[in-house]
N, C-alpha and C. Protein backbone atom coordinates (compact mmCIF):
# COMPACT_ATOMS: atom_id res chain seq x y z
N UNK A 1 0.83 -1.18 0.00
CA UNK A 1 0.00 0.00 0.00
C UNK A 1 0.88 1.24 0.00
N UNK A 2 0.58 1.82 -1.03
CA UNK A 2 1.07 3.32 -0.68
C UNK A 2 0.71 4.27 -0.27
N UNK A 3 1.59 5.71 0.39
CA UNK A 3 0.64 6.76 0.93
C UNK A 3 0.66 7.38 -0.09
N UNK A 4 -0.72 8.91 0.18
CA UNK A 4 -1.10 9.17 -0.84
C UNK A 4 -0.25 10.72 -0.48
N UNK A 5 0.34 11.65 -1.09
CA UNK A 5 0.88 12.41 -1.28
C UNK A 5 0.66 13.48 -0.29
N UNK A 6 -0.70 14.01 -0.64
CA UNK A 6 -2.04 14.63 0.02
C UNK A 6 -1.67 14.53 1.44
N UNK A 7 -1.43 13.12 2.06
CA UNK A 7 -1.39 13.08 3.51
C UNK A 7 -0.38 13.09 3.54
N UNK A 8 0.68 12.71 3.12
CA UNK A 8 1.94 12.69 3.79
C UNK A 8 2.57 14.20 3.60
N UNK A 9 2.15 15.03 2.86
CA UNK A 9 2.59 16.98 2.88
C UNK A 9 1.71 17.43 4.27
N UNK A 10 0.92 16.39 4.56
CA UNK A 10 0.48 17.54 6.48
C UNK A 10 1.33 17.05 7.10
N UNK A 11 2.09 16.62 6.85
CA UNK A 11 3.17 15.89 8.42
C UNK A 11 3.93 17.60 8.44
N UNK A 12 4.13 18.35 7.32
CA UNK A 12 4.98 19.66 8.03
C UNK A 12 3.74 20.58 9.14
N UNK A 13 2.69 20.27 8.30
CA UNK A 13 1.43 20.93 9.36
C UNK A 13 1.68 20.49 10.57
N UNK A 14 1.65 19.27 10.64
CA UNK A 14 1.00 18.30 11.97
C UNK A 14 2.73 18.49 13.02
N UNK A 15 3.80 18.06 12.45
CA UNK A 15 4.66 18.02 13.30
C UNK A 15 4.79 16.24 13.26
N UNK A 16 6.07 15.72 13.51
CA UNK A 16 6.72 14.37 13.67
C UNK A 16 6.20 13.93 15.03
N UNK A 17 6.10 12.38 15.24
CA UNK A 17 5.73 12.42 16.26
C UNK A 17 6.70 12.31 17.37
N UNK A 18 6.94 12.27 18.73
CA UNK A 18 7.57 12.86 19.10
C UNK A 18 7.98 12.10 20.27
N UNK A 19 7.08 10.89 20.10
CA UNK A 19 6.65 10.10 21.02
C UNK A 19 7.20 8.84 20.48
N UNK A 20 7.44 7.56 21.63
CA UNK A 20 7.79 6.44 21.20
C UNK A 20 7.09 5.28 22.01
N UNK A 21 6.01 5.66 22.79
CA UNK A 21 5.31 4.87 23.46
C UNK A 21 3.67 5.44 23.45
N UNK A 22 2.56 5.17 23.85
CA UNK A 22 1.35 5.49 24.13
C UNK A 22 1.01 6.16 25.02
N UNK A 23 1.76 6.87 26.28
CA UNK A 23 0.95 7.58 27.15
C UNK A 23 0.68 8.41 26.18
N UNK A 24 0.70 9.46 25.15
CA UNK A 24 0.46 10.33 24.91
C UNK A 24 -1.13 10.19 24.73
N UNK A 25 -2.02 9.37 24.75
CA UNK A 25 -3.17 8.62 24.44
C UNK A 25 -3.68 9.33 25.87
N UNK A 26 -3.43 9.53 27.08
CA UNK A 26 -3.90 10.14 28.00
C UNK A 26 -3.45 11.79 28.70
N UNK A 27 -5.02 11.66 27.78
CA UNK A 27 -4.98 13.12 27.78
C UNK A 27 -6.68 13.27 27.31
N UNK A 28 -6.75 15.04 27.59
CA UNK A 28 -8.28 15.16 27.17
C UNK A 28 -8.65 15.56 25.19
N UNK A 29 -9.21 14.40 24.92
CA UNK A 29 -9.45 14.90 23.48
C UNK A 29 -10.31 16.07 23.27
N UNK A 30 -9.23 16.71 21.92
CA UNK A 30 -9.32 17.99 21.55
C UNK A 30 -10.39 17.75 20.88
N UNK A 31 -11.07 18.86 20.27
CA UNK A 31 -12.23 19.21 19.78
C UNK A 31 -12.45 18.30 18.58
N UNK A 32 -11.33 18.02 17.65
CA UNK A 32 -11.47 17.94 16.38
C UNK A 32 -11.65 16.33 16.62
N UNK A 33 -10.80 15.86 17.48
CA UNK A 33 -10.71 14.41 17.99
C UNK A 33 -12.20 13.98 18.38
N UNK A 34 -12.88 14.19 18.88
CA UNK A 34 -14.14 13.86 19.32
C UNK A 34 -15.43 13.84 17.97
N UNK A 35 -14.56 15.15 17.19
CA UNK A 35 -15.88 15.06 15.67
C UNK A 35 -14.93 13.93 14.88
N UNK A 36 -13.73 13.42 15.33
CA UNK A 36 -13.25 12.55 13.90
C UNK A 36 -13.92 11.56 14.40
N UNK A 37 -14.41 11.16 16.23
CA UNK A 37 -14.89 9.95 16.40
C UNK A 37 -16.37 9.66 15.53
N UNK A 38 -16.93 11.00 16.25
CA UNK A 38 -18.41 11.28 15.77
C UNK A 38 -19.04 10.63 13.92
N UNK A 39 -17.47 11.13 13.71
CA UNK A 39 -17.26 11.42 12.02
C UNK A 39 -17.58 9.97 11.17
N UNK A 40 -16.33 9.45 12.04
CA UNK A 40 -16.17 7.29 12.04
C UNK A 40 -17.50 6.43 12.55
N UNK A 41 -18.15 7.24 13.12
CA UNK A 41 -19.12 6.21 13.62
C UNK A 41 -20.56 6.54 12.87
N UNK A 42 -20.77 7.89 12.04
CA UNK A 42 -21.75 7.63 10.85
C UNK A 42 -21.43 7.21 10.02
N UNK A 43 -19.76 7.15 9.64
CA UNK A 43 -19.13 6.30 8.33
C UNK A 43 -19.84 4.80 8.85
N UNK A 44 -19.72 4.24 9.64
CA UNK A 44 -19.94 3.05 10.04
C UNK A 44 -21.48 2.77 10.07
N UNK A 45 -22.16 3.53 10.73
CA UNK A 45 -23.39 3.31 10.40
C UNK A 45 -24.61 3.67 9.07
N UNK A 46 -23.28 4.09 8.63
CA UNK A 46 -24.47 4.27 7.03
C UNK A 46 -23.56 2.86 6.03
N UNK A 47 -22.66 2.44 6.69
CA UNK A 47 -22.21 1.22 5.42
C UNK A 47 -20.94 1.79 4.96
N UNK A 48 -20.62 2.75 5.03
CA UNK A 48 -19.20 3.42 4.57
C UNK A 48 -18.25 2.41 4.82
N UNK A 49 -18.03 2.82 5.66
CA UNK A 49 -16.78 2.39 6.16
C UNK A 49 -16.87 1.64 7.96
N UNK A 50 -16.68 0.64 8.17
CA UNK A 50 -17.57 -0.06 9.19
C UNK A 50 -15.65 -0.21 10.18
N UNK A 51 -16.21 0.25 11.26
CA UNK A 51 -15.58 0.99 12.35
C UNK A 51 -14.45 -0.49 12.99
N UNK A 52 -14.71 -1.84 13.23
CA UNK A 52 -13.75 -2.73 12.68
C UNK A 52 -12.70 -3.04 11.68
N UNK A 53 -13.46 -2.30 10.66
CA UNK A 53 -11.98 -2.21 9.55
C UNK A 53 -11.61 -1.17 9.58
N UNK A 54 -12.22 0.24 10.04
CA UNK A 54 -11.47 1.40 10.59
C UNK A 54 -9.76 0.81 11.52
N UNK A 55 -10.73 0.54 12.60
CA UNK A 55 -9.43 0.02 13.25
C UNK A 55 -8.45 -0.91 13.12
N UNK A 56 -8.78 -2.01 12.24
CA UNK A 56 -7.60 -3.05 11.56
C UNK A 56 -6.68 -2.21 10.42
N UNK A 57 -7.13 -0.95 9.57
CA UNK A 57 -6.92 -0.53 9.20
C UNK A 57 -5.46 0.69 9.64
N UNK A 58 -6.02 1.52 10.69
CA UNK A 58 -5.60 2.05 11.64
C UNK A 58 -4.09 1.47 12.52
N UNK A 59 -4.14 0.23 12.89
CA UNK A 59 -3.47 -0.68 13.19
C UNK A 59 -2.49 -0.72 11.72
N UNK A 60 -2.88 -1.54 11.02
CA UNK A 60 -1.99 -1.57 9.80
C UNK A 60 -1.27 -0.66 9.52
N UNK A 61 -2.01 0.52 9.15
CA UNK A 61 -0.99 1.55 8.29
C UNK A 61 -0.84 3.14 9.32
N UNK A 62 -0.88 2.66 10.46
CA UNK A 62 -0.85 3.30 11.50
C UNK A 62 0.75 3.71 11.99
N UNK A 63 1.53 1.92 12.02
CA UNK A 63 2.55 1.75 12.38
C UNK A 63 3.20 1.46 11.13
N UNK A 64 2.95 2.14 9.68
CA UNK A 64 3.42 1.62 8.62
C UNK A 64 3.49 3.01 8.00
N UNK A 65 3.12 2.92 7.23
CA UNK A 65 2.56 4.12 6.23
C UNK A 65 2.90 5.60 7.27
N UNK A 66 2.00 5.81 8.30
CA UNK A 66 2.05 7.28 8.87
C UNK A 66 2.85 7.00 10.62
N UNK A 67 3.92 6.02 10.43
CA UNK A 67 4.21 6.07 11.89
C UNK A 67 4.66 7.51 11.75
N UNK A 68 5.09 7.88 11.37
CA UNK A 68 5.88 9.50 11.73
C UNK A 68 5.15 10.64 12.02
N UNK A 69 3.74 10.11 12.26
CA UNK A 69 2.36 11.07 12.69
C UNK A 69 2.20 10.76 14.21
N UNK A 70 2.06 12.08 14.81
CA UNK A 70 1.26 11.64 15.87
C UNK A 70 0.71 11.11 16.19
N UNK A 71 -0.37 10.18 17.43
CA UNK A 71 -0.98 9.03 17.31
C UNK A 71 -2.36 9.73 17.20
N UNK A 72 -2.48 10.98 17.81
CA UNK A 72 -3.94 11.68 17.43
C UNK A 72 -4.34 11.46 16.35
N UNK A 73 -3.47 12.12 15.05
CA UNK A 73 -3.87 12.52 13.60
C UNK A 73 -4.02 11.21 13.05
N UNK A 74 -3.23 9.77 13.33
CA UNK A 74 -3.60 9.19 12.62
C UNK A 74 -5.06 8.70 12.02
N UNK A 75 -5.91 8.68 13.04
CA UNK A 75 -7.54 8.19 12.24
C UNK A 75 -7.61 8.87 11.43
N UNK A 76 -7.38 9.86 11.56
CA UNK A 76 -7.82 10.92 10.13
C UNK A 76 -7.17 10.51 8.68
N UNK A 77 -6.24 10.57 9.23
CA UNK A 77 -5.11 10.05 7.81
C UNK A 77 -5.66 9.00 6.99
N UNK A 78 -5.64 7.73 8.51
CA UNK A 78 -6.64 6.57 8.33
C UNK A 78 -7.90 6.47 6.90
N UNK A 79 -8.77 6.99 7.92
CA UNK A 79 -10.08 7.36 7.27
C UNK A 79 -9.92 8.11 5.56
N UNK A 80 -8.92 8.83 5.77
CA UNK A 80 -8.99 9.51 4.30
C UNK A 80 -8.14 8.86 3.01
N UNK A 81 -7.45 8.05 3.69
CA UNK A 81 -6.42 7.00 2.85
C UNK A 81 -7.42 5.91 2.29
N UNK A 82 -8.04 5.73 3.08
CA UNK A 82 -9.20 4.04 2.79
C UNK A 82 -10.39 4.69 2.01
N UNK A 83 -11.06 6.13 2.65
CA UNK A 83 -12.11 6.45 1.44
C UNK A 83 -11.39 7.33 0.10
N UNK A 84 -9.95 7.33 -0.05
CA UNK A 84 -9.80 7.57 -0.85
C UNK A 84 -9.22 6.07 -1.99
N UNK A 85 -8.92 5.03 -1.64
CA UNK A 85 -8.66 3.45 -1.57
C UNK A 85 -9.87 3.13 -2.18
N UNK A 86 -10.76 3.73 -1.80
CA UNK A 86 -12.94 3.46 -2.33
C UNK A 86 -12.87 3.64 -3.31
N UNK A 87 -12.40 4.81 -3.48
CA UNK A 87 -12.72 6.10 -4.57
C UNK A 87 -14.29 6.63 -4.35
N UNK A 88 -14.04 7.11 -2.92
CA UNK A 88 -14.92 7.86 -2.59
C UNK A 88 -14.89 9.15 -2.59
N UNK A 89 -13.47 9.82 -2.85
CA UNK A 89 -13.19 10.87 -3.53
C UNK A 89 -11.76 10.78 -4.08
N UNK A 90 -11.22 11.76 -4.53
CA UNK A 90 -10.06 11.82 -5.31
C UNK A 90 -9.31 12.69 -4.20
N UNK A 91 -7.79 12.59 -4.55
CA UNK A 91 -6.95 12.98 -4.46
C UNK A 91 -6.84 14.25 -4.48
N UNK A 92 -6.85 15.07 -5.85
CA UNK A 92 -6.78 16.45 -5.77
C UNK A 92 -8.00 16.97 -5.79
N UNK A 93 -9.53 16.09 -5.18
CA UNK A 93 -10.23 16.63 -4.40
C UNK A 93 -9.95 17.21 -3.10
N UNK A 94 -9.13 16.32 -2.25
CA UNK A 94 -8.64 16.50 -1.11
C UNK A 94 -8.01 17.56 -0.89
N UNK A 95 -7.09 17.36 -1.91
CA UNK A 95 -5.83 18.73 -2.02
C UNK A 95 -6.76 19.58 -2.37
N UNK A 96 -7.97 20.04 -3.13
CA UNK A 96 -8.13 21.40 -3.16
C UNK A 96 -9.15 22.01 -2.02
N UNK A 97 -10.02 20.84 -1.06
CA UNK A 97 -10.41 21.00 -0.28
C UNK A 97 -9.62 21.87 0.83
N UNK A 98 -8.54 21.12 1.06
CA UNK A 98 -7.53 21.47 2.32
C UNK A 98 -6.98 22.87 1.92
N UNK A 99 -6.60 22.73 0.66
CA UNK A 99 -6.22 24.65 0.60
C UNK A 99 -7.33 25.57 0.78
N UNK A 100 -8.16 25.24 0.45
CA UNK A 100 -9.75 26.17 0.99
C UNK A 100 -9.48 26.25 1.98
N UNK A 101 -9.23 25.36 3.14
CA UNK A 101 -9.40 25.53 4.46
C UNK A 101 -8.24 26.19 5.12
N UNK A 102 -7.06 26.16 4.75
CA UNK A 102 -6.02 26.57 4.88
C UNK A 102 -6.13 28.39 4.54
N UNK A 103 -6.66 28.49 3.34
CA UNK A 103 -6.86 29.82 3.07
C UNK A 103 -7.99 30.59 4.04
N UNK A 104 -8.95 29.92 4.44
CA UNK A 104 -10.11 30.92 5.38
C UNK A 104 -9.27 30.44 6.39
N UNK A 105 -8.87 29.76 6.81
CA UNK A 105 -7.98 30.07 8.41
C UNK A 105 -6.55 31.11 8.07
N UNK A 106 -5.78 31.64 7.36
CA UNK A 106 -5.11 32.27 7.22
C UNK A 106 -6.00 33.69 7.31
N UNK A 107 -6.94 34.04 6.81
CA UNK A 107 -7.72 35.04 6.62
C UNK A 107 -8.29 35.29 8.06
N UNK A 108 -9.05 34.37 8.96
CA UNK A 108 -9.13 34.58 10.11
C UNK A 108 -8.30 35.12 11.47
């Protein structure tokens, strides 16, 4: 499996991880962390993407593909690697999404 480009250019966003064990796992999840759960669990209940292969997934290319991510960011990565694996969207969908967002938060 390869990564997809798209995710691996936020690692300068996100930062390396920094960590070499799991406490970092205790702690209070941040805002965005709680909507990626929210996020995974209508993927799962509409048939998307079913929250067992989220996490075998997660597992897999967790410690493969994005070890050099924080352990937060990975679901996200996760999630957007596999519905992009669907072709549930494209690639430089993604990429032009994220510069939108990048641009109204610069503006803010």
């Amino acid at each position: 499996m390869n990564a997809y480009p798209v995710l691996m250019d936020t690692l300068a966003d996100i930062g390396e991880r920094g960590d070499i064990s799991l406490p970092c796992l205790d702690h209070e999840p941040a805002v965005w962390e709680s909507r990626m759960q929210v996020t995974c669990e209508c993927l799962s209940a509409s048939g998307v993407l079913d929250n067992l292969e989220r996490r075998q997934a997660e597992d897999r290319l967790g410690e493969s593909l994005y070890a050099r991510f924080p352990v937060q960011a990975r679901s996200a990565l996760v999630v957007a690697h596999t519905l992009m694996d669907r072709h549930v969207f494209a690639e430089e969908e993604l990429r032009r999404k994220m510069e939108q967002v990048r641009a109204r938060l610069t503006e803010e």
